[in-house]
N, C-alpha and C. Protein backbone atom coordinates (compact mmCIF):
# COMPACT_ATOMS: atom_id res chain seq x y z
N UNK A 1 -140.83 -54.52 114.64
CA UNK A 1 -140.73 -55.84 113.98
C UNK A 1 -141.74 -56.81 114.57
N UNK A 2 -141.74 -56.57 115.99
CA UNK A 2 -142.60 -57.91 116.68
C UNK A 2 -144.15 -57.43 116.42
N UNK A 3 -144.52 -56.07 116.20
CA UNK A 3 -145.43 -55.62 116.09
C UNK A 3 -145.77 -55.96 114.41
N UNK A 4 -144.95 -55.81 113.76
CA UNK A 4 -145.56 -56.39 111.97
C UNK A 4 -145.98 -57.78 112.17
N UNK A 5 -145.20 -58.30 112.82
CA UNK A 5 -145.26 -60.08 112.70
C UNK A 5 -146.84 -60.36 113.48
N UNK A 6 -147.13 -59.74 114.70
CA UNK A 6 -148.30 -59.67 115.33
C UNK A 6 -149.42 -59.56 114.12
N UNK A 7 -149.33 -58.01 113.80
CA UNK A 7 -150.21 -57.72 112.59
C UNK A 7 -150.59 -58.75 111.75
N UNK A 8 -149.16 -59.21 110.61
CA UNK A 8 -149.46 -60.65 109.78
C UNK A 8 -150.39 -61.13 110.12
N UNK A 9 -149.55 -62.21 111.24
CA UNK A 9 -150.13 -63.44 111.83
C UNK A 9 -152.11 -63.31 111.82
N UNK A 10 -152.01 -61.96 112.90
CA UNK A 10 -153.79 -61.77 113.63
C UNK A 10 -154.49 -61.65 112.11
N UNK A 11 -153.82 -61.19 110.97
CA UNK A 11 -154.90 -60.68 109.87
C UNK A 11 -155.08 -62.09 108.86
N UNK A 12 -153.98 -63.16 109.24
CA UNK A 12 -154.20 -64.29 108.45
C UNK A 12 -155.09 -64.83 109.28
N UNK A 13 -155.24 -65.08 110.32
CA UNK A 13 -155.95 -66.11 111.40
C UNK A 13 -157.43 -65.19 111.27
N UNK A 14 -157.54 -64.19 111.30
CA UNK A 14 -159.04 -63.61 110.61
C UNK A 14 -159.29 -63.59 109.01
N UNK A 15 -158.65 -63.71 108.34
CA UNK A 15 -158.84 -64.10 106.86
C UNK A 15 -159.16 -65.23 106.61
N UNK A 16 -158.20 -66.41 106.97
CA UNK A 16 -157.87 -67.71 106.69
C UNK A 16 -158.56 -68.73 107.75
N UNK A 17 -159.21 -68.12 109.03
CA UNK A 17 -159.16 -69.18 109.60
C UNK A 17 -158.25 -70.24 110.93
N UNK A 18 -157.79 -70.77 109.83
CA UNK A 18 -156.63 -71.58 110.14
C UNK A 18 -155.41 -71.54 110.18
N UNK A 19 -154.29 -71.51 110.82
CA UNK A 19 -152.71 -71.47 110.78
C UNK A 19 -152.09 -72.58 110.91
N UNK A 20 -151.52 -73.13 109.75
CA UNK A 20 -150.84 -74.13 109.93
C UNK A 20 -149.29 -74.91 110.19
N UNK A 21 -149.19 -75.13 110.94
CA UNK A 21 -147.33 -75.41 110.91
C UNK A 21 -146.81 -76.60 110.05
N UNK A 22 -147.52 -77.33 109.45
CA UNK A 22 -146.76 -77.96 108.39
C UNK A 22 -146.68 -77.05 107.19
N UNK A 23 -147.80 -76.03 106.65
CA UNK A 23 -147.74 -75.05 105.75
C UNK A 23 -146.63 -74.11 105.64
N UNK A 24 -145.56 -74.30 104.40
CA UNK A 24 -145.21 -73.62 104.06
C UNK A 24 -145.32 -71.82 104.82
N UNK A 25 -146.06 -71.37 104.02
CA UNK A 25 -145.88 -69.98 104.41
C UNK A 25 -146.88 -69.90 105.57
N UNK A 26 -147.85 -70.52 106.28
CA UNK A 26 -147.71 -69.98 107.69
C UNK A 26 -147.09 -70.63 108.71
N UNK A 27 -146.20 -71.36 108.55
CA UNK A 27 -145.22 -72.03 109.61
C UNK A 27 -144.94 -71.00 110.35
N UNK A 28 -143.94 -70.04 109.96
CA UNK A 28 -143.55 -68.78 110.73
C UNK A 28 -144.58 -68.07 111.58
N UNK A 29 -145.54 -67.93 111.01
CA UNK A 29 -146.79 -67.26 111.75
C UNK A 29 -147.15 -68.27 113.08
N UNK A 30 -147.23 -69.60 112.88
CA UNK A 30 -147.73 -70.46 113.43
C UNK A 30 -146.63 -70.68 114.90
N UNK A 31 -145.50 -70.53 114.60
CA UNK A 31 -144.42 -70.25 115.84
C UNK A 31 -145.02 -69.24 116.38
N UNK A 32 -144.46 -68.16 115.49
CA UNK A 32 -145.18 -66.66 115.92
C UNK A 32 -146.09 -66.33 117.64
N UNK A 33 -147.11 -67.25 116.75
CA UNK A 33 -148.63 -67.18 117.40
C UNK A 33 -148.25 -68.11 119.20
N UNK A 34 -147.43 -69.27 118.44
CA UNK A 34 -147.41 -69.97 120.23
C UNK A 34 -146.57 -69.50 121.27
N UNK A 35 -145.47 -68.76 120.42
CA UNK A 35 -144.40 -68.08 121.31
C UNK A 35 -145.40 -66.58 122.03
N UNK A 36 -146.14 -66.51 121.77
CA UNK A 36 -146.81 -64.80 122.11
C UNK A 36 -148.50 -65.67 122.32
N UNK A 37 -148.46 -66.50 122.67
CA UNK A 37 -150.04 -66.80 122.95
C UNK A 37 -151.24 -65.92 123.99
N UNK A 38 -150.16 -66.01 124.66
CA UNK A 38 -151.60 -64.84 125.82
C UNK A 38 -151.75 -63.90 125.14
N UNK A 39 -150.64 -62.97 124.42
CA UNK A 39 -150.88 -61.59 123.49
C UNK A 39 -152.24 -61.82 122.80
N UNK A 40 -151.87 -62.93 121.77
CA UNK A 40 -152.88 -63.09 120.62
C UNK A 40 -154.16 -63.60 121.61
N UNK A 41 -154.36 -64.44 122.27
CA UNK A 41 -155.72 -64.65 123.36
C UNK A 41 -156.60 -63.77 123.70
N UNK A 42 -155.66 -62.63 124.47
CA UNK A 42 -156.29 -61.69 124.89
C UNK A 42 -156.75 -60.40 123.50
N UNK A 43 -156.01 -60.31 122.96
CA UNK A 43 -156.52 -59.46 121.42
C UNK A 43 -157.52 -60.09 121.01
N UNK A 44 -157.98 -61.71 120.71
CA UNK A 44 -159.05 -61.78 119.88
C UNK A 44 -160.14 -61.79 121.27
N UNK A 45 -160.08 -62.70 122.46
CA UNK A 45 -161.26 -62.05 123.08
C UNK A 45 -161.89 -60.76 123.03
N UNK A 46 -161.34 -59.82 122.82
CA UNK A 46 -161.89 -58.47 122.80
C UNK A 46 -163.04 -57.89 121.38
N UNK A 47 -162.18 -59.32 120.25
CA UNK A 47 -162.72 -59.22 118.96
C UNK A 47 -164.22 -60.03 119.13
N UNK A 48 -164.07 -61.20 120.34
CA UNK A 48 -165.05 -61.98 120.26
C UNK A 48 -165.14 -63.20 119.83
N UNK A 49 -163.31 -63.40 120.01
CA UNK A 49 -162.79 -64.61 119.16
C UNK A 49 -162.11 -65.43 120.15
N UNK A 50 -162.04 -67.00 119.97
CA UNK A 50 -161.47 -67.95 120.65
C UNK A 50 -160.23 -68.60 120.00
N UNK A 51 -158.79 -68.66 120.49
CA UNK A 51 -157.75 -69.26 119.46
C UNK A 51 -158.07 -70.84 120.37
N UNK A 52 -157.67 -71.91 119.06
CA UNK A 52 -157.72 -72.53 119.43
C UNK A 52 -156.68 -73.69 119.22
N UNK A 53 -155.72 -73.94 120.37
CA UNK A 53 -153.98 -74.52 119.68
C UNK A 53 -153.92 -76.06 119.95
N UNK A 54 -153.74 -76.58 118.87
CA UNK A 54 -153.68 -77.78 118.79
C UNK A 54 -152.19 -78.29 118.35
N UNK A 55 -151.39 -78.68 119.55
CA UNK A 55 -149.80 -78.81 119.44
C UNK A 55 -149.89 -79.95 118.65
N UNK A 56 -150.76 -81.21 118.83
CA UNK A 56 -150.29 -82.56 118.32
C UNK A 56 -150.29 -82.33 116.71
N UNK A 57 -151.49 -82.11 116.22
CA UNK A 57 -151.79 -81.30 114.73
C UNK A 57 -150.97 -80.69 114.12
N UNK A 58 -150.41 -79.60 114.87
CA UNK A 58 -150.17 -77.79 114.63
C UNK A 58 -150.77 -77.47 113.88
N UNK A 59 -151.90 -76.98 114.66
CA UNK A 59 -153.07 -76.04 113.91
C UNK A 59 -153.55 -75.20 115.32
N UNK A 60 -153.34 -73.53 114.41
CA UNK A 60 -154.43 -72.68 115.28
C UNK A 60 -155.44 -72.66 114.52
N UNK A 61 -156.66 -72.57 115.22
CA UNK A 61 -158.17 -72.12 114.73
C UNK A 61 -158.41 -71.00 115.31
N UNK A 62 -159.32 -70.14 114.82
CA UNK A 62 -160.00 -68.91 115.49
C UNK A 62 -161.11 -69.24 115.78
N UNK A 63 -161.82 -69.48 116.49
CA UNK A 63 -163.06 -69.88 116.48
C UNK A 63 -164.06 -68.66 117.10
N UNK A 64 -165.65 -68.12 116.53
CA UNK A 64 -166.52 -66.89 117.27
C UNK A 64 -166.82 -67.92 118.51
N UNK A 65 -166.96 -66.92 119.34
CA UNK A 65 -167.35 -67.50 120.81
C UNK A 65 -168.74 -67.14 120.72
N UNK A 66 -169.15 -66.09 119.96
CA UNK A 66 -170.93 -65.83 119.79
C UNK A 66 -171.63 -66.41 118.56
N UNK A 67 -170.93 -67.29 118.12
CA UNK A 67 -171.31 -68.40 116.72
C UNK A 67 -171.58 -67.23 116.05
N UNK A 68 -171.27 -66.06 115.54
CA UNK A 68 -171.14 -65.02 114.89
C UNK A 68 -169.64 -65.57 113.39
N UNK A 69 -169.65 -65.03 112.17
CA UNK A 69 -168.97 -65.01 111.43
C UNK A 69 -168.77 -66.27 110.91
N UNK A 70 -169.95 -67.64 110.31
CA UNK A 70 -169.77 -69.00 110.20
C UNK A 70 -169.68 -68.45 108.67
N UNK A 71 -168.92 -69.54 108.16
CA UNK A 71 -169.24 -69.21 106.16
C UNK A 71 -170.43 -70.35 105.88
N UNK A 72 -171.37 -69.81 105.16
CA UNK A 72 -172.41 -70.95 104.79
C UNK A 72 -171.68 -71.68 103.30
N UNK A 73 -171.54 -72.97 103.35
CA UNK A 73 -171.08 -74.10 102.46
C UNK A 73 -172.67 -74.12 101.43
N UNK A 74 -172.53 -74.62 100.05
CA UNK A 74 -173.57 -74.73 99.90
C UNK A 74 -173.62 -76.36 100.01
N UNK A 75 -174.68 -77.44 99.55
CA UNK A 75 -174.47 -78.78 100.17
C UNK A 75 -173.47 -79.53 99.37
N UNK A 76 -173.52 -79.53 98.58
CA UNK A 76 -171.86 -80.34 97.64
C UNK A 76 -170.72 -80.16 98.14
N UNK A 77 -170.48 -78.56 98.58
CA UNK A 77 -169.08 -77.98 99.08
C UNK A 77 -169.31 -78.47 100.21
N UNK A 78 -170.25 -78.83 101.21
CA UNK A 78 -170.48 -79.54 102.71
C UNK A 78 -169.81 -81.14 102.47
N UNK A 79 -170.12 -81.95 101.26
CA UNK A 79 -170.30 -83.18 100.97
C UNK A 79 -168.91 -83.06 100.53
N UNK A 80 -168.20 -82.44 99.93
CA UNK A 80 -166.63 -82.39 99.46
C UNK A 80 -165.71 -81.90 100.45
N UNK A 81 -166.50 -81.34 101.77
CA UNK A 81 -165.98 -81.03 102.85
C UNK A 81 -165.76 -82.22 103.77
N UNK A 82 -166.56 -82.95 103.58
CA UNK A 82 -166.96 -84.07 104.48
C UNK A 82 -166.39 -85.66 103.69
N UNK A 83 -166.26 -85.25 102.84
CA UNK A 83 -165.24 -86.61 101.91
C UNK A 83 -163.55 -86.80 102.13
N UNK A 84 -163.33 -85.29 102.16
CA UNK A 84 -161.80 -84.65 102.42
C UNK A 84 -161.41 -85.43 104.04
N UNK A 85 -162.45 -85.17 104.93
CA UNK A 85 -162.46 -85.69 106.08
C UNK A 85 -162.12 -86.70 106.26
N UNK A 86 -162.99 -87.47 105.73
CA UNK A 86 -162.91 -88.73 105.94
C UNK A 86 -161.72 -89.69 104.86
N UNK A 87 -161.41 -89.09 103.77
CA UNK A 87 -160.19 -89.57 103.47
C UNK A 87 -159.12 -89.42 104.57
N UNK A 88 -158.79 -87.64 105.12
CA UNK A 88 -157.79 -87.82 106.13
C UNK A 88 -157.50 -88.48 107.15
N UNK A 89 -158.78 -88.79 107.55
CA UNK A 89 -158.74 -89.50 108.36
C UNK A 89 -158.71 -91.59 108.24
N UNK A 90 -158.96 -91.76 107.20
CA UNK A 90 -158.44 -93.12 106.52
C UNK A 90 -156.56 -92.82 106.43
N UNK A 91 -156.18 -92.03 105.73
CA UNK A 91 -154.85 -91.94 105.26
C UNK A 91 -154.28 -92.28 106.42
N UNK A 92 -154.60 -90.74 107.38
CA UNK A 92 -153.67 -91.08 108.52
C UNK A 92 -153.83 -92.39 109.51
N UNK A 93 -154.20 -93.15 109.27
CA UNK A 93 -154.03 -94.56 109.96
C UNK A 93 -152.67 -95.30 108.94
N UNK A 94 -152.67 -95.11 107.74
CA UNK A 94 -151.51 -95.59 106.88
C UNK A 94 -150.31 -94.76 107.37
N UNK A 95 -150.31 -93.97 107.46
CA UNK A 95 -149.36 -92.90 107.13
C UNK A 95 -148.51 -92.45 108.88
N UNK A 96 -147.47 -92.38 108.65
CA UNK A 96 -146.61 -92.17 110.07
C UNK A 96 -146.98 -90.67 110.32
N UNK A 97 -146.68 -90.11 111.62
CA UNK A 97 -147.07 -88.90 112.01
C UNK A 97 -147.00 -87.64 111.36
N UNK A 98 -144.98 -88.03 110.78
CA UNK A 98 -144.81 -86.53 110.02
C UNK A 98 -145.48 -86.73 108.93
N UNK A 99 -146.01 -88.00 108.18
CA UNK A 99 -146.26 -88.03 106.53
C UNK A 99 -147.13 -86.96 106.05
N UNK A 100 -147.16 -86.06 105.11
CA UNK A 100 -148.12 -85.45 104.50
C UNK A 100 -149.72 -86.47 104.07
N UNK A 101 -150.71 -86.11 104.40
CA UNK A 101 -152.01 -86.39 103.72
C UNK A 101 -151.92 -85.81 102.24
N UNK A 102 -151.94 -86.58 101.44
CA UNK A 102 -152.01 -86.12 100.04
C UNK A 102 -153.21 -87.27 99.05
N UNK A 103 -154.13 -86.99 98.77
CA UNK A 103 -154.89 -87.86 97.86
C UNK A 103 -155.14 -87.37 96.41
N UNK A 104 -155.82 -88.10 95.19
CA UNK A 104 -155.66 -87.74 94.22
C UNK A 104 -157.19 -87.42 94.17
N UNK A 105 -157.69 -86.71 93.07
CA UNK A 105 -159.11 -86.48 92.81
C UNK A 105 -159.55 -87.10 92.83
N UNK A 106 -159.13 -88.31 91.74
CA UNK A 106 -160.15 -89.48 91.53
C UNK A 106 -160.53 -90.27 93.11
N UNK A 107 -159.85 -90.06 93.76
CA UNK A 107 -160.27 -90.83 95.37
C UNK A 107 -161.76 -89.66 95.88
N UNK A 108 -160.97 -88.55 95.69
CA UNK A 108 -162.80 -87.59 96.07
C UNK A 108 -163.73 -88.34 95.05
N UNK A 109 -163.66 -88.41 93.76
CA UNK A 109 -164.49 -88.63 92.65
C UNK A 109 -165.35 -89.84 93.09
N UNK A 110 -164.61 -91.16 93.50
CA UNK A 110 -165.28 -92.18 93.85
C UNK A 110 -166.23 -91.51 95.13
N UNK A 111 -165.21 -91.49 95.90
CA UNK A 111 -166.20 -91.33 97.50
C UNK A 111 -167.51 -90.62 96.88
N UNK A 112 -167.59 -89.50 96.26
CA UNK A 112 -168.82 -88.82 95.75
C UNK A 112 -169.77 -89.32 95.28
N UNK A 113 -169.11 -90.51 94.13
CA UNK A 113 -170.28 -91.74 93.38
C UNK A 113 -170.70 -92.57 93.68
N UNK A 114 -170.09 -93.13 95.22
CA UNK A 114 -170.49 -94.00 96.28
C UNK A 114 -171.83 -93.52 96.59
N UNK A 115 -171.81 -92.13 96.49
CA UNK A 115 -173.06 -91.64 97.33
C UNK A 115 -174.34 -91.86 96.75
N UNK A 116 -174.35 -91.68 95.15
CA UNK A 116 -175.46 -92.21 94.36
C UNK A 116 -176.55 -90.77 94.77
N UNK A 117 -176.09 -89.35 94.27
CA UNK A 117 -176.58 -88.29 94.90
C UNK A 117 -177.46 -87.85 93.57
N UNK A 118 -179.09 -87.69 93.61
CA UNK A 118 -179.74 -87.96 92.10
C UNK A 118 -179.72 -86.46 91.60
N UNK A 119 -179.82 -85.42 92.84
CA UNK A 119 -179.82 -84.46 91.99
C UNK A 119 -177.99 -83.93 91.05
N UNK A 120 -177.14 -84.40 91.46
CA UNK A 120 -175.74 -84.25 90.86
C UNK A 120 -175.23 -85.24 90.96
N UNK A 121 -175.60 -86.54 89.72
CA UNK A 121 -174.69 -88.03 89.29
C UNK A 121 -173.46 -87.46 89.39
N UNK A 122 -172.92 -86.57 88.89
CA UNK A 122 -171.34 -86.18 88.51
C UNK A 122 -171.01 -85.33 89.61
N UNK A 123 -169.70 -85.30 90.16
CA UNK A 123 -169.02 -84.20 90.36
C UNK A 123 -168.46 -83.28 89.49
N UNK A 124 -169.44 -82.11 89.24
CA UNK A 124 -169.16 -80.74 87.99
C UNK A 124 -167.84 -80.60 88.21
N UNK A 125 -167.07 -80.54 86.93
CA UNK A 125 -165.94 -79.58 86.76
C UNK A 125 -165.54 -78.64 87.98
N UNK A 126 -166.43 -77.62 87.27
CA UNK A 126 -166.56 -76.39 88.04
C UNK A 126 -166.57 -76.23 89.56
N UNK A 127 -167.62 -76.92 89.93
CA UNK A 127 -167.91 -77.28 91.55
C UNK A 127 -166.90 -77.56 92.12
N UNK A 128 -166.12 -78.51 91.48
CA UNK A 128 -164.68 -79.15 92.33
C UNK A 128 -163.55 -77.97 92.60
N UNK A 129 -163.39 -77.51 91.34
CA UNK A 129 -162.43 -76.26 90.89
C UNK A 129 -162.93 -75.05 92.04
N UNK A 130 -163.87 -74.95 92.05
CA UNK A 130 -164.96 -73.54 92.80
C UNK A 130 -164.07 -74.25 94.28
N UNK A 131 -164.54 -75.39 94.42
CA UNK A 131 -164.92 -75.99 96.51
C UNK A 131 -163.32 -75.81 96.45
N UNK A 132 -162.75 -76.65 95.62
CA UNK A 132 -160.80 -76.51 96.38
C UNK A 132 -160.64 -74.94 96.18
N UNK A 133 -160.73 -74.24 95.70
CA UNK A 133 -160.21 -72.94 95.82
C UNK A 133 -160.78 -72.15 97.34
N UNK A 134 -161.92 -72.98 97.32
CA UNK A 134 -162.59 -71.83 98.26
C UNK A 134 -161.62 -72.22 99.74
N UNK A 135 -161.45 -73.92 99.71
CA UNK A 135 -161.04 -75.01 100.91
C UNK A 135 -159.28 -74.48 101.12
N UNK A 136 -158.95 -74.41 99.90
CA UNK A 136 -157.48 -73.45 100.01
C UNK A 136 -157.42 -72.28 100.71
N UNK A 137 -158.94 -71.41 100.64
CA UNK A 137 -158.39 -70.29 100.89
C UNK A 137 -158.19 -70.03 102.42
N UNK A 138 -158.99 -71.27 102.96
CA UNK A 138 -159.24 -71.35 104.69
C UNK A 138 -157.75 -72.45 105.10
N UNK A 139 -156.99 -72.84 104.38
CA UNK A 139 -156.18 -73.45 105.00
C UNK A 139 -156.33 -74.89 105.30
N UNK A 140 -157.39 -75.39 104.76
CA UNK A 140 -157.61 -76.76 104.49
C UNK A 140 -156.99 -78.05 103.82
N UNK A 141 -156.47 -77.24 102.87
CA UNK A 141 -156.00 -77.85 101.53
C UNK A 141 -154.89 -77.36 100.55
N UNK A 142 -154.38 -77.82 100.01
CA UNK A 142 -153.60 -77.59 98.92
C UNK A 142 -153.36 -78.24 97.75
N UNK A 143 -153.77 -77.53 96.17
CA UNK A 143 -153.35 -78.50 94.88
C UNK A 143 -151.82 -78.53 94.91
N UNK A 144 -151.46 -79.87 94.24
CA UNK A 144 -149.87 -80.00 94.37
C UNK A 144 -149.75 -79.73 92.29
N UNK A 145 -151.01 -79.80 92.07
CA UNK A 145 -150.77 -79.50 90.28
C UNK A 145 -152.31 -79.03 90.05
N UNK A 146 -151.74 -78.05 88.95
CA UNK A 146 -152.33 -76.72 88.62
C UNK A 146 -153.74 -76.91 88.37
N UNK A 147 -154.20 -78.12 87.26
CA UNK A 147 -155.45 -78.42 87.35
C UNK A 147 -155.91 -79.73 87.66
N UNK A 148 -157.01 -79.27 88.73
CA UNK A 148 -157.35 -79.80 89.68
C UNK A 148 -158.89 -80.91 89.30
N UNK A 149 -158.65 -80.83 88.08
CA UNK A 149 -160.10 -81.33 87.74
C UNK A 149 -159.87 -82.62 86.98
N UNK A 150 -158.18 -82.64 86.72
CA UNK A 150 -157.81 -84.07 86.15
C UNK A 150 -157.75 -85.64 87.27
N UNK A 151 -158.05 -86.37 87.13
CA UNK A 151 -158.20 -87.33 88.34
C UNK A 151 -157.13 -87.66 88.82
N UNK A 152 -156.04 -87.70 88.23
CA UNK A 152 -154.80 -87.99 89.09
C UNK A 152 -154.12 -86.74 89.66
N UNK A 153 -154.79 -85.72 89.82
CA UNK A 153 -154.18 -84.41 90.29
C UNK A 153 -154.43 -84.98 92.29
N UNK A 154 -153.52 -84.23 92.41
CA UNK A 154 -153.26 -84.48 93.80
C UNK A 154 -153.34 -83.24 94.86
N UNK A 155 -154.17 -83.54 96.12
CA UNK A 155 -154.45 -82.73 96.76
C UNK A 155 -154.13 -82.83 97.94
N UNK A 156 -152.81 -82.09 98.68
CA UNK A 156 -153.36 -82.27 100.17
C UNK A 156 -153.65 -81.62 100.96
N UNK A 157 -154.07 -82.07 102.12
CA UNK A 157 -154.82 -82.33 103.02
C UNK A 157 -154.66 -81.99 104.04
N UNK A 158 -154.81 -80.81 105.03
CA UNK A 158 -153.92 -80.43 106.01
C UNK A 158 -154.91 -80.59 107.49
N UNK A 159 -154.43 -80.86 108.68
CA UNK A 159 -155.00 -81.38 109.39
C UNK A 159 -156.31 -80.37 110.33
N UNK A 160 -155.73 -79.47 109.48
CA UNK A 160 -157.55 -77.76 109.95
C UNK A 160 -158.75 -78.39 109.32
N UNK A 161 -158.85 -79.85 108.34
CA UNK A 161 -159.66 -79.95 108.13
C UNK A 161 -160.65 -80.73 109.13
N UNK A 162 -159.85 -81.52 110.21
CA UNK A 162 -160.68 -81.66 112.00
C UNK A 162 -161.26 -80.45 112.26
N UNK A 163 -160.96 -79.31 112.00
CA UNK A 163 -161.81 -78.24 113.17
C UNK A 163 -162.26 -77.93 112.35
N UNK A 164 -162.48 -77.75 111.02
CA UNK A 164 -163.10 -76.81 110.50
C UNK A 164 -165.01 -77.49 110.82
N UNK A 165 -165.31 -78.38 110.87
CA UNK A 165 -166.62 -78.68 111.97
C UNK A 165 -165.91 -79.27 113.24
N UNK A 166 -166.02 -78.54 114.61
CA UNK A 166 -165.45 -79.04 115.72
C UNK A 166 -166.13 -80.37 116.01
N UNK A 167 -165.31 -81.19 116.64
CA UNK A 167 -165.45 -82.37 117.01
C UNK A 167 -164.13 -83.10 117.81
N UNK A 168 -164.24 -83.71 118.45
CA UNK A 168 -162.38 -84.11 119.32
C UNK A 168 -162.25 -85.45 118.93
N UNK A 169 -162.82 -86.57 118.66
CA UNK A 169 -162.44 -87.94 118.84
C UNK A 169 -162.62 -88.26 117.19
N UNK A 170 -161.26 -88.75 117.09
CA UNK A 170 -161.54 -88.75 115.60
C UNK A 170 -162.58 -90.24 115.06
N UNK A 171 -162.78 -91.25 115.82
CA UNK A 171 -163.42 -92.13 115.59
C UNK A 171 -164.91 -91.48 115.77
N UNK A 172 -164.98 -90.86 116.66
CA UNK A 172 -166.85 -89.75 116.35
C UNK A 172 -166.88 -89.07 114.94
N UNK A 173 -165.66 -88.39 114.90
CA UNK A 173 -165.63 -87.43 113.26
C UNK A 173 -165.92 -88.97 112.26
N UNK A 174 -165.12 -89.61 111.99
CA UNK A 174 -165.34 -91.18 111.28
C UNK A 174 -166.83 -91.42 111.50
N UNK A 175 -167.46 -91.68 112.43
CA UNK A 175 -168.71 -92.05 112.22
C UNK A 175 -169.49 -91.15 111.92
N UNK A 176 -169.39 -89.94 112.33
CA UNK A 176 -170.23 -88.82 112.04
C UNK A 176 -170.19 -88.91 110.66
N UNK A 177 -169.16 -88.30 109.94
CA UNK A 177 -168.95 -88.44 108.69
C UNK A 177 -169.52 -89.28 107.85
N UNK A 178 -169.83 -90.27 108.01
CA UNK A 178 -170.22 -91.89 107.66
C UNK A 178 -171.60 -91.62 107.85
N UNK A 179 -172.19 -91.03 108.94
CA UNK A 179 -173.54 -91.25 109.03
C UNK A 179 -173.78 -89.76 107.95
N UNK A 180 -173.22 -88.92 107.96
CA UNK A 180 -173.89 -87.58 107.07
C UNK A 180 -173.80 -87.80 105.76
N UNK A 181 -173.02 -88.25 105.28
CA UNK A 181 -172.96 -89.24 103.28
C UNK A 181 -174.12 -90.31 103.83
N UNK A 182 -174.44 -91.13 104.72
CA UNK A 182 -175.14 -91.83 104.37
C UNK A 182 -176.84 -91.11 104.19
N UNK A 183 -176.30 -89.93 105.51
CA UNK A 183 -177.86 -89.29 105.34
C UNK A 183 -178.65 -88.10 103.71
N UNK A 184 -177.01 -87.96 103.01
CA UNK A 184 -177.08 -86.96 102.09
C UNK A 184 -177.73 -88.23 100.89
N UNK A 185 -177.06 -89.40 101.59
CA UNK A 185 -177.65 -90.81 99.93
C UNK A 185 -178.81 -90.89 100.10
N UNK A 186 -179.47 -90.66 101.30
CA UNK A 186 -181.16 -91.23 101.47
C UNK A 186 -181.70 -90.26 101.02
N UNK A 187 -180.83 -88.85 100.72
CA UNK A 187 -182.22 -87.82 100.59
C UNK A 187 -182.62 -87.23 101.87
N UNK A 188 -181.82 -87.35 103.11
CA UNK A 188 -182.32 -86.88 104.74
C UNK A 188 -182.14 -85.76 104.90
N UNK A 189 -180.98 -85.17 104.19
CA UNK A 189 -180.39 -83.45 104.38
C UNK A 189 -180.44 -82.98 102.88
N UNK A 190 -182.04 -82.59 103.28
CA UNK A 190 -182.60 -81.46 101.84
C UNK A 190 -181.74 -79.83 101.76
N UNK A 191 -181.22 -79.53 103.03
CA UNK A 191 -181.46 -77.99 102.68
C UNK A 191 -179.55 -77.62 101.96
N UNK A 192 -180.03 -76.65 101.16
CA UNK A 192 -178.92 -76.59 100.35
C UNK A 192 -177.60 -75.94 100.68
N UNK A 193 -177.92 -75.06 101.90
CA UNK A 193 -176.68 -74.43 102.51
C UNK A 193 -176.34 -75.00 103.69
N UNK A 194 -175.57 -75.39 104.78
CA UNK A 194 -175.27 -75.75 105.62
C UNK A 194 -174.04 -74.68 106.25
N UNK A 195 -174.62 -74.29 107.98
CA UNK A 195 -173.22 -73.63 108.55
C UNK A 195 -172.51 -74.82 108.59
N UNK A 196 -170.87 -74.25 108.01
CA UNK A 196 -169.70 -75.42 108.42
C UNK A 196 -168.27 -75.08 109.25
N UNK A 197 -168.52 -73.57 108.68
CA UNK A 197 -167.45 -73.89 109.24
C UNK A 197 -166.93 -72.39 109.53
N UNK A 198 -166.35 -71.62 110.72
CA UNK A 198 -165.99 -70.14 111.10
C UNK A 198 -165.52 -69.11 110.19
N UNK A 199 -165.77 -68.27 109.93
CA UNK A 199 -164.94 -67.12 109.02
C UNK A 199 -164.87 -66.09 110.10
C-alpha cells in the first residue's frame, strides 16, 4: 500500500511538476510526500531531482538540479504566465490566507491589452484555451467553468504559480513581473520561446 502511494505521488511530481495541498486530488499525495520526505529526497536525487517543500504555500516542486528537463513556453504562454502571477499576487494582498485565488478571464484579457503587444492586439481564442490547458496540466491552475474563453469564466490560481519561475520575495516576483510586461510592451524580449519553467 505505502509502496502504491509512493509510486502515485513520485509519478505525479514527475508529470505535473507541482503538488498541491489545497488541490483537490493531490492533497493526499501532498501529505503523502511530507510524511515520507527523506524517502522521496533521496529517490529523486538519484533521478537528478530537487523536492522543493513549501509548508506556508503547500506546494511541492521538483525542481532539475542540472537545469536539465525545463518546458520551453512559447512568448504569449510566458506573458499569460506572467499575468497569472501577478494577478496572484495582487489578490492575495485582498484575500485572507485560506481564501482561494480565483480571477475571471476578462482580468487576464485586460492585463494583456494593457500591454499594447503589436504583433497579437488580441488575446486568440485558441492561445488562451491552448496556455490554461497546458498551465492545468503542471498544477498551476484550474477552470472553475468549462469554457474558458468566455470573460467571466473563472480561473484559479494555485500558489505553484511562485515557483514555477523560482524567485523567494514576492515583492521581487511583483517587480520582476512588472518590469518583463513592461519589457515585452517596448519590444525588448524578441525571442519567441522562453525557458520557464521545470518538466
Amino acid at each position: 500500500m505505502q509502496k502504491d502511494k509512493f509510486r502515485v505521488a513520485a509519478n505525479k511530481l514527475l508529470n505535473n511538476c507541482f503538488i498541491i495541498k489545497k488541490k483537490e486530488d493531490t492533497r493526499n499525495d501532498y501529505i503523502f510526500i511530507i510524511q515520507n520526505k527523506e524517502l522521496f529526497i533521496e529517490y529523486f536525487d538519484l533521478l537528478g531531482y530537487k523536492i522543493e517543500i513549501n509548508d506556508m504555500q503547500g506546494v511541492v516542486a521538483l525542481i532539475s538540479t542540472y537545469g536539465t528537463g525545463r518546458l520551453r513556453f512559447k512568448k504569449v504562454e510566458s506573458i499569460i504566465l506572467l499575468i497569472l502571477r501577478l494577478l496572484y499576487i495582487e489578490k492575495c494582498k485582498e484575500l485572507s490566507l485560506n481564501e482561494d485565488v480565483v480571477v475571471l478571464v476578462d482580468e487576464i484579457h485586460q492585463k494583456y491589452n494593457m500591454l499594447k503587444i503589436e504583433a497579437k492586439l488580441n488575446l486568440d481564442k485558441t492561445i488562451l484555451r491552448d496556455t490554461i490547458r497546458l498551465l492545468k496540466r503542471y498544477n498551476i491552475i484550474s477552470n472553475l467553468d468549462s469554457d474558458v474563453t468566455m470573460s467571466d469564466a473563472r480561473i484559479k490560481i494555485y500558489p505553484s504559480v511562485l515557483f514555477a519561475v523560482s524567485n523567494d520575495n514576492l515583492t521581487v516576483i511583483y517587480d520582476a513581473i512588472n518590469d518583463k510586461l513592461n519589457k515585452y510592451m517596448n519590444g525588448e524580449e524578441q525571442n519567441d520561446d522562453e525557458e520557464v519553467m521545470q518538466d
